[in-house]
Protein backbone atom coordinates (compact mmCIF):
# COMPACT_ATOMS: atom_id res chain seq x y z
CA UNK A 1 37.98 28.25 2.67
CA UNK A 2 34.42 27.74 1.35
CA UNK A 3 34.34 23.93 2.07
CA UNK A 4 34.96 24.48 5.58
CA UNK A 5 32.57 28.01 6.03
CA UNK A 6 30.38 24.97 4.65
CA UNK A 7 31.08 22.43 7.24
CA UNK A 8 31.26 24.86 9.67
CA UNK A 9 27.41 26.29 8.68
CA UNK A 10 26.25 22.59 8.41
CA UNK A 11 27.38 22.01 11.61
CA UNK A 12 25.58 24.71 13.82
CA UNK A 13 22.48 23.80 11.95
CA UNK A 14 22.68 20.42 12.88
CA UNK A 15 23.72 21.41 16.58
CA UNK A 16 21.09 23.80 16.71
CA UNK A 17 18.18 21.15 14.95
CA UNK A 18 19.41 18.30 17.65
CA UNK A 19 18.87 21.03 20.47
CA UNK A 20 15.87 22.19 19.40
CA UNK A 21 14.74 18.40 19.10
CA UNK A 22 16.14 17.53 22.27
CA UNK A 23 14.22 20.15 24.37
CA UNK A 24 11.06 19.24 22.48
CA UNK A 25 11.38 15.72 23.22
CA UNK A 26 12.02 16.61 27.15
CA UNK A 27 9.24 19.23 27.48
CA UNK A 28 6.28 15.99 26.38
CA UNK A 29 7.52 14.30 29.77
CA UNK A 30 7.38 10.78 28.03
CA UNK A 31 7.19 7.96 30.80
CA UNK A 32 10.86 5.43 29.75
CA UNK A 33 8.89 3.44 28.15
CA UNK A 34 7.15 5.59 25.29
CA UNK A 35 10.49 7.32 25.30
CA UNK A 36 12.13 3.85 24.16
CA UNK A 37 9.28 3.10 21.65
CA UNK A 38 10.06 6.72 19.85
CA UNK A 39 13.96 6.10 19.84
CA UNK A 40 13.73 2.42 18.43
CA UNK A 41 10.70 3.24 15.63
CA UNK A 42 11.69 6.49 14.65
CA UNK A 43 15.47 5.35 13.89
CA UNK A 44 14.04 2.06 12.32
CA UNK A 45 11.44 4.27 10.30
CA UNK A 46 14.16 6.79 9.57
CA UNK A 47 16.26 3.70 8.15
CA UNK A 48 13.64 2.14 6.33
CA UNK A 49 12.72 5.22 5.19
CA UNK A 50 16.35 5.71 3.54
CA UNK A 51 16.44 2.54 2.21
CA UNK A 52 13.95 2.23 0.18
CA UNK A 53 12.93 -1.03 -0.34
CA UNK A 54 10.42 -1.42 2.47
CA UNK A 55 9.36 1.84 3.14
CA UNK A 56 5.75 1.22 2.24
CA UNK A 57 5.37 -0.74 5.48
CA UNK A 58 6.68 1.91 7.48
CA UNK A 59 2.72 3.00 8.20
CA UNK A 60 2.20 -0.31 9.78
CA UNK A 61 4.76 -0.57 11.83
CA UNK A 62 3.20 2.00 13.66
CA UNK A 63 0.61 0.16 14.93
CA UNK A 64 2.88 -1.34 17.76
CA UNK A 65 2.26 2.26 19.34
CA UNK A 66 -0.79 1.15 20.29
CA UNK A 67 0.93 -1.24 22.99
CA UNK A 68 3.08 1.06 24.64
CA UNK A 69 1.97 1.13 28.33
CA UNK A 70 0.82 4.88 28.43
CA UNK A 71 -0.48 6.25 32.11
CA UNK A 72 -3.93 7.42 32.61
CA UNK A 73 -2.22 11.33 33.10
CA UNK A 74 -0.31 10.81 29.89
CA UNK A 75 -3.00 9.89 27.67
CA UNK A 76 -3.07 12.73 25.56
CA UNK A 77 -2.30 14.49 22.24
CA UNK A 78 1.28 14.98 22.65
CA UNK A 79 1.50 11.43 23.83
CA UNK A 80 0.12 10.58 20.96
CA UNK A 81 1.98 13.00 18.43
CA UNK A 82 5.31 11.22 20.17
CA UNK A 83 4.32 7.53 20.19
CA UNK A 84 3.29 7.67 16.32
CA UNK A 85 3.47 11.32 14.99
CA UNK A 86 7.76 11.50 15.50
CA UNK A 87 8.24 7.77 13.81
CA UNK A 88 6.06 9.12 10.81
CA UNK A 89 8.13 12.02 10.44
CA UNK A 90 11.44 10.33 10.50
CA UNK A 91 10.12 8.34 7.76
CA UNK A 92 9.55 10.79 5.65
CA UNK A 93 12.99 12.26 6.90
CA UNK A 94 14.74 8.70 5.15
CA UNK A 95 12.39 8.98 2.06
CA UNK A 96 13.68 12.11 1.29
CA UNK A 97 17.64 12.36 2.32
CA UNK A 98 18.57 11.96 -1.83
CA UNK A 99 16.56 14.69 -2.31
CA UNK A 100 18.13 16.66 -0.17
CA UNK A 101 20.53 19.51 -1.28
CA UNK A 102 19.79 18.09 -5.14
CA UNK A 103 17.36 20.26 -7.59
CA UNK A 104 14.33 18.60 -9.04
CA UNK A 105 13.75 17.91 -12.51
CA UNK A 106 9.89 17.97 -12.84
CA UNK A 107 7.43 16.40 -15.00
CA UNK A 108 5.28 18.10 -17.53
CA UNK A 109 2.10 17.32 -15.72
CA UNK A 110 0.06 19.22 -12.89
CA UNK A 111 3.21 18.75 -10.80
CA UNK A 112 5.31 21.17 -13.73
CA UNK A 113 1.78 23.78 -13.97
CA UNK A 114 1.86 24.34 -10.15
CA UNK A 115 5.92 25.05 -10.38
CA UNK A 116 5.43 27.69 -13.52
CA UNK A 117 2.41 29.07 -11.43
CA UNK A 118 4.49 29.59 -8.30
CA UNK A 119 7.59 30.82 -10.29
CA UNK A 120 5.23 33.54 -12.14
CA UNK A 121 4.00 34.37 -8.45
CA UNK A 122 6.84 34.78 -6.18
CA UNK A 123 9.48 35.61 -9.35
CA UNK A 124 7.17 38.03 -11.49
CA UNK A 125 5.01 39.22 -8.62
CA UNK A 126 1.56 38.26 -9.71
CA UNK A 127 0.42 37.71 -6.35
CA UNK A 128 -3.16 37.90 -7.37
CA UNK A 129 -3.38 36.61 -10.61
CA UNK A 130 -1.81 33.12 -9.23
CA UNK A 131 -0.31 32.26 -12.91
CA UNK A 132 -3.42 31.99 -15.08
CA UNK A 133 -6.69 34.32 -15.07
CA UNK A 134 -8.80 31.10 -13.86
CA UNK A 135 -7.92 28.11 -11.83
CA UNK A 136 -8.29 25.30 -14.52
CA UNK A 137 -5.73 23.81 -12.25
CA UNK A 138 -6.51 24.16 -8.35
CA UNK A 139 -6.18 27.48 -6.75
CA UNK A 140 -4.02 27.36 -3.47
CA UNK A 141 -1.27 25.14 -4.12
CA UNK A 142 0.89 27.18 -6.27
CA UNK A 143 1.21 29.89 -3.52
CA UNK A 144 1.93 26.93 -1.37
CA UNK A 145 4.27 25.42 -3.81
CA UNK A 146 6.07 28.85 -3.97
CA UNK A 147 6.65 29.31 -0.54
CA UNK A 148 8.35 26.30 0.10
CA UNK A 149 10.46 26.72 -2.75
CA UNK A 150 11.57 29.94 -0.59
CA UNK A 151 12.23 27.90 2.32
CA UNK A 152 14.13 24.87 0.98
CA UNK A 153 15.60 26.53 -2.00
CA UNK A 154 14.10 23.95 -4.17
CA UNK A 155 10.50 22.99 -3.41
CA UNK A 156 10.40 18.99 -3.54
CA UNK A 157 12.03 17.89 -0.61
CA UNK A 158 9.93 20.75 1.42
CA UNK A 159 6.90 19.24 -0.45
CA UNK A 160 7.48 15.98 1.69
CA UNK A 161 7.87 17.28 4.48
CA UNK A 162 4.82 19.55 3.78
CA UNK A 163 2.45 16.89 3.08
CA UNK A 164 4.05 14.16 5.54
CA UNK A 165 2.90 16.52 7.99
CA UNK A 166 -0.76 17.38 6.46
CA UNK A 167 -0.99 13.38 6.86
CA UNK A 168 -0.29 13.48 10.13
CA UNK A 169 -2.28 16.19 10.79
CA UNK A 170 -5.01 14.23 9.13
CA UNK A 171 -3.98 11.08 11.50
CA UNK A 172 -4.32 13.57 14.57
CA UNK A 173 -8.03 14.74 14.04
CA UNK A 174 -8.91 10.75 13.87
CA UNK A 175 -6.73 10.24 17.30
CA UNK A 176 -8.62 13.42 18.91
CA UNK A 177 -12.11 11.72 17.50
CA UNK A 178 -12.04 8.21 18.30
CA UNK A 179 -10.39 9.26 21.70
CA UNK A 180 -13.99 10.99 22.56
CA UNK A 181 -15.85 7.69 21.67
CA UNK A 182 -13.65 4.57 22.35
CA UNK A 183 -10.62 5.76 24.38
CA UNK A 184 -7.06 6.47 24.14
CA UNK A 185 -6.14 3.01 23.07
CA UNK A 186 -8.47 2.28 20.10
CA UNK A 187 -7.77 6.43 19.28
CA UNK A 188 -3.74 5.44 18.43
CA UNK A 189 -4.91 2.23 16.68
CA UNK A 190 -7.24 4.36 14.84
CA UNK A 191 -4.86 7.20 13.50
CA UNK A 192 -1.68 4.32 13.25
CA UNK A 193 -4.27 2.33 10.58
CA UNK A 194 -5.37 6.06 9.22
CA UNK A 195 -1.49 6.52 8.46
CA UNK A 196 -0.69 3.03 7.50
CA UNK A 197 -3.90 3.35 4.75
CA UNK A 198 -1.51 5.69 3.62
CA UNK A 199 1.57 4.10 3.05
CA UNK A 200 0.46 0.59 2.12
CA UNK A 201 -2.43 2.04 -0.57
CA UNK A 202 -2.80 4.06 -3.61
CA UNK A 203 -2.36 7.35 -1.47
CA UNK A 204 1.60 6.87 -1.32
CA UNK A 205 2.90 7.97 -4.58
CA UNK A 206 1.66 11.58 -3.87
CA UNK A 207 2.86 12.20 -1.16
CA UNK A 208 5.69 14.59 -1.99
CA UNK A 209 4.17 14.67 -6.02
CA UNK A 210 3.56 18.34 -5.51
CA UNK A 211 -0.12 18.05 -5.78
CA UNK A 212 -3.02 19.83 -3.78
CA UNK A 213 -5.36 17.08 -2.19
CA UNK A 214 -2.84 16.82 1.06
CA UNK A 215 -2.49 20.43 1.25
CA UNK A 216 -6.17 20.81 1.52
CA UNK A 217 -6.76 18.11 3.72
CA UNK A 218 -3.83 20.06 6.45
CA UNK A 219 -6.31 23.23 6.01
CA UNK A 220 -9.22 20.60 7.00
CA UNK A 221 -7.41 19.20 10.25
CA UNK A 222 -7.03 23.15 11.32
CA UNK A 223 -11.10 23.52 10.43
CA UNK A 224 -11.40 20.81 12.16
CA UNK A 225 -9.71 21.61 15.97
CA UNK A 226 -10.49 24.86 15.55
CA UNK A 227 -14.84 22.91 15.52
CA UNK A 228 -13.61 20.78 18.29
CA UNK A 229 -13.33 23.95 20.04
CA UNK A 230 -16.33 26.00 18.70
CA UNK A 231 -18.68 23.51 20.58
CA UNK A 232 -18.46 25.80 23.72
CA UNK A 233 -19.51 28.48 21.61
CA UNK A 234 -15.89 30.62 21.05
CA UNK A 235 -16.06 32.99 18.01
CA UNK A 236 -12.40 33.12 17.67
CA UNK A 237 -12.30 29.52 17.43
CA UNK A 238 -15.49 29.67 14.94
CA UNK A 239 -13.89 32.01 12.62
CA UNK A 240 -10.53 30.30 13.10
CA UNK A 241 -12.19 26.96 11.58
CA UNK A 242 -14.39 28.85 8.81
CA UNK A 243 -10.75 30.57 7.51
CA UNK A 244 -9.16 27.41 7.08
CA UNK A 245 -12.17 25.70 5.22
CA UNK A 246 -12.41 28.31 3.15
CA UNK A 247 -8.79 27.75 2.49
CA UNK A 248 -9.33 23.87 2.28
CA UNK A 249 -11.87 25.23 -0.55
CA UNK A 250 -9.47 26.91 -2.76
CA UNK A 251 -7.06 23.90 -2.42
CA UNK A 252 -9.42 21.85 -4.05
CA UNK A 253 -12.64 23.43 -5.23
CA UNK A 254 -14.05 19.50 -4.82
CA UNK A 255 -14.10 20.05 -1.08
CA UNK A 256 -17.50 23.19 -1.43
CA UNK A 257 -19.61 20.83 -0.03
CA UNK A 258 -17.53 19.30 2.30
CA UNK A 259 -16.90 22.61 4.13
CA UNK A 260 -20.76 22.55 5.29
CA UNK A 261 -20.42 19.34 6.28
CA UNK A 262 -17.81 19.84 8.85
CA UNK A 263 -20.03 21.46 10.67
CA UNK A 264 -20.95 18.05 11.94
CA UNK A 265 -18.04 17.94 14.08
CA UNK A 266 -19.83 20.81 16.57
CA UNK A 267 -22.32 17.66 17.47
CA UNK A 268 -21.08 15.81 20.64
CA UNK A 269 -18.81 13.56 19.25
CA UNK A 270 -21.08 10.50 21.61
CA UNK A 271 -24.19 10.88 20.65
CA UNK A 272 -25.57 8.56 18.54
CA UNK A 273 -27.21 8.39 14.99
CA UNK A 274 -30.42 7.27 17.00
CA UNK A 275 -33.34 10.00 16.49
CA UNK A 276 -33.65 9.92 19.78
CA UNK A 277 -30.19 11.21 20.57
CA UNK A 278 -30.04 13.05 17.42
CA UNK A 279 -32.30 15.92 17.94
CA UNK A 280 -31.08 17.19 21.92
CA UNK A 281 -27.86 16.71 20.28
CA UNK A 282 -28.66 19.26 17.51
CA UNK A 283 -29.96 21.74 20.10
CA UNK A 284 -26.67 21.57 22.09
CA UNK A 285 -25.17 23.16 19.11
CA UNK A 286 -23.94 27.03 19.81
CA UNK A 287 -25.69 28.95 16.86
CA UNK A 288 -23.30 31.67 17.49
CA UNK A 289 -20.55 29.30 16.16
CA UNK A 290 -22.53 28.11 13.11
CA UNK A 291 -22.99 31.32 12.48
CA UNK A 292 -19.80 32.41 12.55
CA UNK A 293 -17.89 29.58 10.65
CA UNK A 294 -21.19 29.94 7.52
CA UNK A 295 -20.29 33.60 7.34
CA UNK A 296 -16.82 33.26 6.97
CA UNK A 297 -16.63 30.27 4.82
CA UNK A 298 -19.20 32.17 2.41
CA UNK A 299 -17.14 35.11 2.71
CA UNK A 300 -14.08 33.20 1.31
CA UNK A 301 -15.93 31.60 -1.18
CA UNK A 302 -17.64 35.09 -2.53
CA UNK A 303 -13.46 36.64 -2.58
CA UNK A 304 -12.86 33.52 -4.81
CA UNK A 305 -15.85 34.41 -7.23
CA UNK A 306 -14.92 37.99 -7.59
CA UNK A 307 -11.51 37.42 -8.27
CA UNK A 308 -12.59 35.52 -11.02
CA UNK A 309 -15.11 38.43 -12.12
CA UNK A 310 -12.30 40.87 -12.11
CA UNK A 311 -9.87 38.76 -14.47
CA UNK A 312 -13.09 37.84 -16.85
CA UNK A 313 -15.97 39.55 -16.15
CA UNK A 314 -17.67 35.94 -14.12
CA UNK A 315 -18.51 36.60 -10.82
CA UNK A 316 -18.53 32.50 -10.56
CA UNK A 317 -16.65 29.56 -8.48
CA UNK A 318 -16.99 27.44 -11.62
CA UNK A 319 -16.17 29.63 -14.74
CA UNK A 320 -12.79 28.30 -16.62
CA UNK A 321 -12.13 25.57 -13.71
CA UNK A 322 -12.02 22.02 -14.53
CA UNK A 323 -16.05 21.20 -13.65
CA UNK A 324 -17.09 21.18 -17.19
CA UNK A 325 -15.31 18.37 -18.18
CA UNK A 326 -15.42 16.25 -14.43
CA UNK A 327 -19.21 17.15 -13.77
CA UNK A 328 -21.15 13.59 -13.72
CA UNK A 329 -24.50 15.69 -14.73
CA UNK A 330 -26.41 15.11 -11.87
CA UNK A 331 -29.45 18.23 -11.85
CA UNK A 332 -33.20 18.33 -11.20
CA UNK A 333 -33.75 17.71 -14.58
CA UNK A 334 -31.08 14.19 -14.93
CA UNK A 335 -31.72 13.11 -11.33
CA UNK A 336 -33.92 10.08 -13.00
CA UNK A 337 -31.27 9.20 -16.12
CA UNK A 338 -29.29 5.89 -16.10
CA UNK A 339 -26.18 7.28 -17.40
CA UNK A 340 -25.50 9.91 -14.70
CA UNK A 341 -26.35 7.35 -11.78
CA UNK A 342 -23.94 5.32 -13.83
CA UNK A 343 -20.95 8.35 -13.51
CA UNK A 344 -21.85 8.80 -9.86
CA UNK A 345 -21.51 4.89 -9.05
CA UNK A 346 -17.76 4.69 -11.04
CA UNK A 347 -17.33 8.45 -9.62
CA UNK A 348 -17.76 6.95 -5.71
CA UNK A 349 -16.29 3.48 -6.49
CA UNK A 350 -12.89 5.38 -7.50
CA UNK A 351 -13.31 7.77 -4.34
CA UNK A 352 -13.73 4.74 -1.85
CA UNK A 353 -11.63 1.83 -3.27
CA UNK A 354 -8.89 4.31 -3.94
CA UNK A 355 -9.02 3.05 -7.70
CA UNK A 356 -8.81 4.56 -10.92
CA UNK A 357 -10.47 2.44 -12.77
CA UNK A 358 -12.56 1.45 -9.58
CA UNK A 359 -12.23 -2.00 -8.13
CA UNK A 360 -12.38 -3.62 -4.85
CA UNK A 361 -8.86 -3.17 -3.34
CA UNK A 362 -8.34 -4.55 0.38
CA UNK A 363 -6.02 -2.26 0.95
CA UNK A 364 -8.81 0.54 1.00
CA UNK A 365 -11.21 -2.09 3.63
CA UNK A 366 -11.40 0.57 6.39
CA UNK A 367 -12.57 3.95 4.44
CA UNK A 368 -15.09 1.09 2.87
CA UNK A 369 -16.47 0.11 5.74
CA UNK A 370 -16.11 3.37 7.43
CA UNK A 371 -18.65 4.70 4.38
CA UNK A 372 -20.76 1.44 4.78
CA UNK A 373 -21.49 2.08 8.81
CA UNK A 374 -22.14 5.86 8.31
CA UNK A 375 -25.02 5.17 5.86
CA UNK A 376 -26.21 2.25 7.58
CA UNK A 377 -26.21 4.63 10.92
CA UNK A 378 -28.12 7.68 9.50
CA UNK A 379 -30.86 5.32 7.83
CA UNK A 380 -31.27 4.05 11.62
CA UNK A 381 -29.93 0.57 10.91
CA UNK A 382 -30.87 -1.37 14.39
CA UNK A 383 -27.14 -1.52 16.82
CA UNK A 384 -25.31 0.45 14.37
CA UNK A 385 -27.60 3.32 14.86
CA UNK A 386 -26.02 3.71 18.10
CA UNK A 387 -22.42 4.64 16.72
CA UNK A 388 -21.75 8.57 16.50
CA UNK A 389 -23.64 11.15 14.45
CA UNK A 390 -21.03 13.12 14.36
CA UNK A 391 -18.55 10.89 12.68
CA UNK A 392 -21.46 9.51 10.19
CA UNK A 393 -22.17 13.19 9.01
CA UNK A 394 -18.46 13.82 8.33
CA UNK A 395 -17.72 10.97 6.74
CA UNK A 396 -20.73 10.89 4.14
CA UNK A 397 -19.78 14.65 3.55
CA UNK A 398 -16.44 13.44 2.72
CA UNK A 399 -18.05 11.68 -0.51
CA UNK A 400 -20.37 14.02 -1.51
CA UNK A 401 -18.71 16.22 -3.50
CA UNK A 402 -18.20 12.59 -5.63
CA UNK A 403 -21.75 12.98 -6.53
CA UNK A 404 -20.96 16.06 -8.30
CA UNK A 405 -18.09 15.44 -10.01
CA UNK A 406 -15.06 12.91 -11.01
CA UNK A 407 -11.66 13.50 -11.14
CA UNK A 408 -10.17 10.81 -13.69
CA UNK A 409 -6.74 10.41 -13.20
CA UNK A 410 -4.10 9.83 -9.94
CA UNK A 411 -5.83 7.28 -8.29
CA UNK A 412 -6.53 7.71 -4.48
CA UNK A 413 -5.85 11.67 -4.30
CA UNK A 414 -9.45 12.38 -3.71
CA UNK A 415 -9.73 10.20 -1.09
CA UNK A 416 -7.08 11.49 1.32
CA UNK A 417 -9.47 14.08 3.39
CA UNK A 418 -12.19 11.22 3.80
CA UNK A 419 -9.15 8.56 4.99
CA UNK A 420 -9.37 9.68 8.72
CA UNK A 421 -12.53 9.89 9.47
CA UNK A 422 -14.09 6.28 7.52
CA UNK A 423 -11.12 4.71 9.46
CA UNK A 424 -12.74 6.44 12.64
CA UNK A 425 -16.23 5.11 12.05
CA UNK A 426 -14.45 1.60 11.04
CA UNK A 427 -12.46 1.83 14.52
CA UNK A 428 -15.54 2.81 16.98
CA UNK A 429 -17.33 0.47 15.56
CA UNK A 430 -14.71 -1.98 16.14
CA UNK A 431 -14.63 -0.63 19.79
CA UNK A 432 -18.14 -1.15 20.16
CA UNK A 433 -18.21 -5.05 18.83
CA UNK A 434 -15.46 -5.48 21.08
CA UNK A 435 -17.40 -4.56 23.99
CA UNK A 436 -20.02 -6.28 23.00
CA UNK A 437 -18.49 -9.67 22.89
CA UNK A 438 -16.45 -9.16 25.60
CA UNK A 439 -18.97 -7.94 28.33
CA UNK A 440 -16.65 -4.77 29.01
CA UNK A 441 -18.07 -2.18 31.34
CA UNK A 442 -19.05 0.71 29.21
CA UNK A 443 -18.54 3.41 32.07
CA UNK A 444 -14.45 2.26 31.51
CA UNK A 445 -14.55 3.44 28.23
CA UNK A 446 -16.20 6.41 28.94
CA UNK A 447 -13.41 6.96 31.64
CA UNK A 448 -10.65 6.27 29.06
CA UNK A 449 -12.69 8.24 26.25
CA UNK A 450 -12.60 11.61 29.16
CA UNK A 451 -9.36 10.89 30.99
């Protein structure tokens, strides 16, 4: 009697999933080709996925999304979330199907702290206290860990899922970016390359590990269409985007001075690094959204400090938290000393080749050059000062926090947040030489880049 009640429940789920998926494939009104392309990759994702031999090329086989024929009126971001944001997912959906059902045996690392966290949470109800008086360990993840063990019964499979889909999310921001500069086209090759960057490099073997660098960088895809939206001055969407920085913050406590920085996405995503563009562009910025977004994200990061005062007496972001022993000593008073510059260089190097020890890696080429061409744009390098302030500032605030501190161990986690938007300087760019050797009207893209 139980092993059918079990069939019977696994079948109405299954029903019920397939309907669900059905309608939601119907309602994006995909032309027959796209339609096609989504069928045949996300099965052959969903097998390679399963396999697991291959799987690792499953990001770039998502570049062929770029050449489905896609009409002007379709050229959107649920076009886009169908042509490579469903393959992705079935992916995932392969990589995990052993997992499925099965109950994970952790290992005694960070993955095995943020379980005992989340158990002491959700099981003991310390819903304050998080597992430990101070966040040695990052902050956020263990409440995120916990609630996914709710919903999946046991946490790992959910935990790909979970971060598959903060990838994505990640992939998404660098569609809806490069789409305002270059187009629809170079906007899927953009986020297909962000997600392949993924799979083919370092990046891979968290996904699903249980750590919190994806988690944050979902929160920072939120932050960062909820910005896209501030420009025209909207509160809701201002205080929308300062809640989930300030949750991208307790993530990963790296990400403090990253949060200000993503206030560069409230610049018009096509003006250029010139100082001539620069400054009106600056002035079209809604102060009432700036506002907004600085309060709140200082309001989240004050809660943070005096929960930490009211477990120990520190009214402090920093006080029993990892930064004593990852700090690369950079102050006033060691700005001029050898050795720090020397922890900052290996500190970036690890951040940008996805390395740990850092060395050049070509699978890491795009968030390179995506650093290289931000600098080189803010320091007004001649034709490369014309590529987008916006992105530049983003991008370079993705690696600041490296100048502060180094994490020393899981090689590429720190990079995933900076990921999109390097590969979205690397792609306009690309976009821009393109049109330059190719005499392409200009006013076409800008038709594309609006349409």
């Amino acid at each position: 009697m139980s092993g059918a009640l079990a069939f019977a429940i696994s079948a109405v789920v299954l029903v019920l999933v397939s309907a669900w998926s059905l309608s939601a494939l119907v309602s994006l009104e995909l032309s027959a080709a796209m339609a096609v392309w989504v069928a045949v990759a996300a099965g052959c994702l969903l097998l390679v996925g399963a396999g697991g031999r291959f799987e690792r090329l499953g990001g770039l086989l998502l570049l062929g999304s770029a050449f489905v024929p896609v009409a002007t009126r379709q050229r959107h971001m649920r076009s886009a979330f169908a042509l490579f944001g469903i393959p992705w997912l079935a992916l995932f959906v392969g990589h995990s199907l052993h997992q499925i059902g099965r109950i994970t045996k952790y290992t005694i690392d960070d993955w095995h702290t943020y379980q005992s966290a989340a158990y002491r949470i959700f099981l003991n109800g310390f819903w304050l206290e998080g597992g430990s008086a101070t966040f040695y360990f990052q902050a956020l993840y263990r409440w995120v860990a916990g609630a996914l063990h709710l919903i999946f019964g046991d946490s790992s499979v959910g935990e790909v899922y979970w971060d598959a889909a903060c990838l994505l999310s990640t992939a998404l921001v660098c569609f809806a970016i490069v789409k305002r500069v270059a187009g629809f086209r170079w906007a899927v090759i953009a986020a297909t390359i962000t997600l392949a960057t993924f799979t083919v490099g370092t990046i891979w073997y968290v996904i699903g590990r249980g750590l919190s660098e994806i988690t944050a960088a979902g929160w920072m895809s939120i932050a960062a269409f909820s910005l896209f939206r501030a420009r025209l001055g909207r509160v809701s969407a201002a205080l929308t985007a300062g809640v989930f920085a300030a949750l991208m913050f307790y993530s990963r406590l790296n990400h403090l001075l990253f949060t200000g920085f993503l206030l560069a996405l409230l610049l018009p995503m096509r003006a250029s690094a010139r100082w001539s563009d620069a400054w009106p562009a600056v002035q079209r910025i809604h102060a009432r959204s700036v506002a907004v977004y600085g309060a709140t994200v200082a309001t989240g990061v004050a809660l943070f400090a005096a929960r930490t005062w009211w477990y120990t007496g520190h009214f402090s972001v920093l006080y029993g938290t990892s930064f004593g022993v990852q700090e690369n000593g950079l102050r006033l008073t060691t700005i001029g000393s050898p050795v720090v510059w020397a922890q900052i260089r290996d500190s970036l190097g690890a951040l940008v080749w996805m390395r740990e020890p850092p060395s050049p890696d070509p699978r890491a080429v795009f968030v390179v050059s995506g650093v290289l061409l931000s600098l080189l744009a803010v320091i007004q390098t001649p034709f490369l000062n014309r590529l987008s302030l916006a992105i530049a500032m983003v991008t370079i605030g993705a690696i600041a926090g490296a100048f502060v501190a180094h994490s020393h161990e899981y090689p590429g986690r720190m990079a995933v947040h900076l990921v999109p938007f390097a590969v979205a300087m690397t792609v306009c760019w690309a976009s821009r030489l393109f049109e330059a050797l190719t005499g392409r009207d200009s006013a076409v893209l800008r038709h594309e880049a609006t349409s």
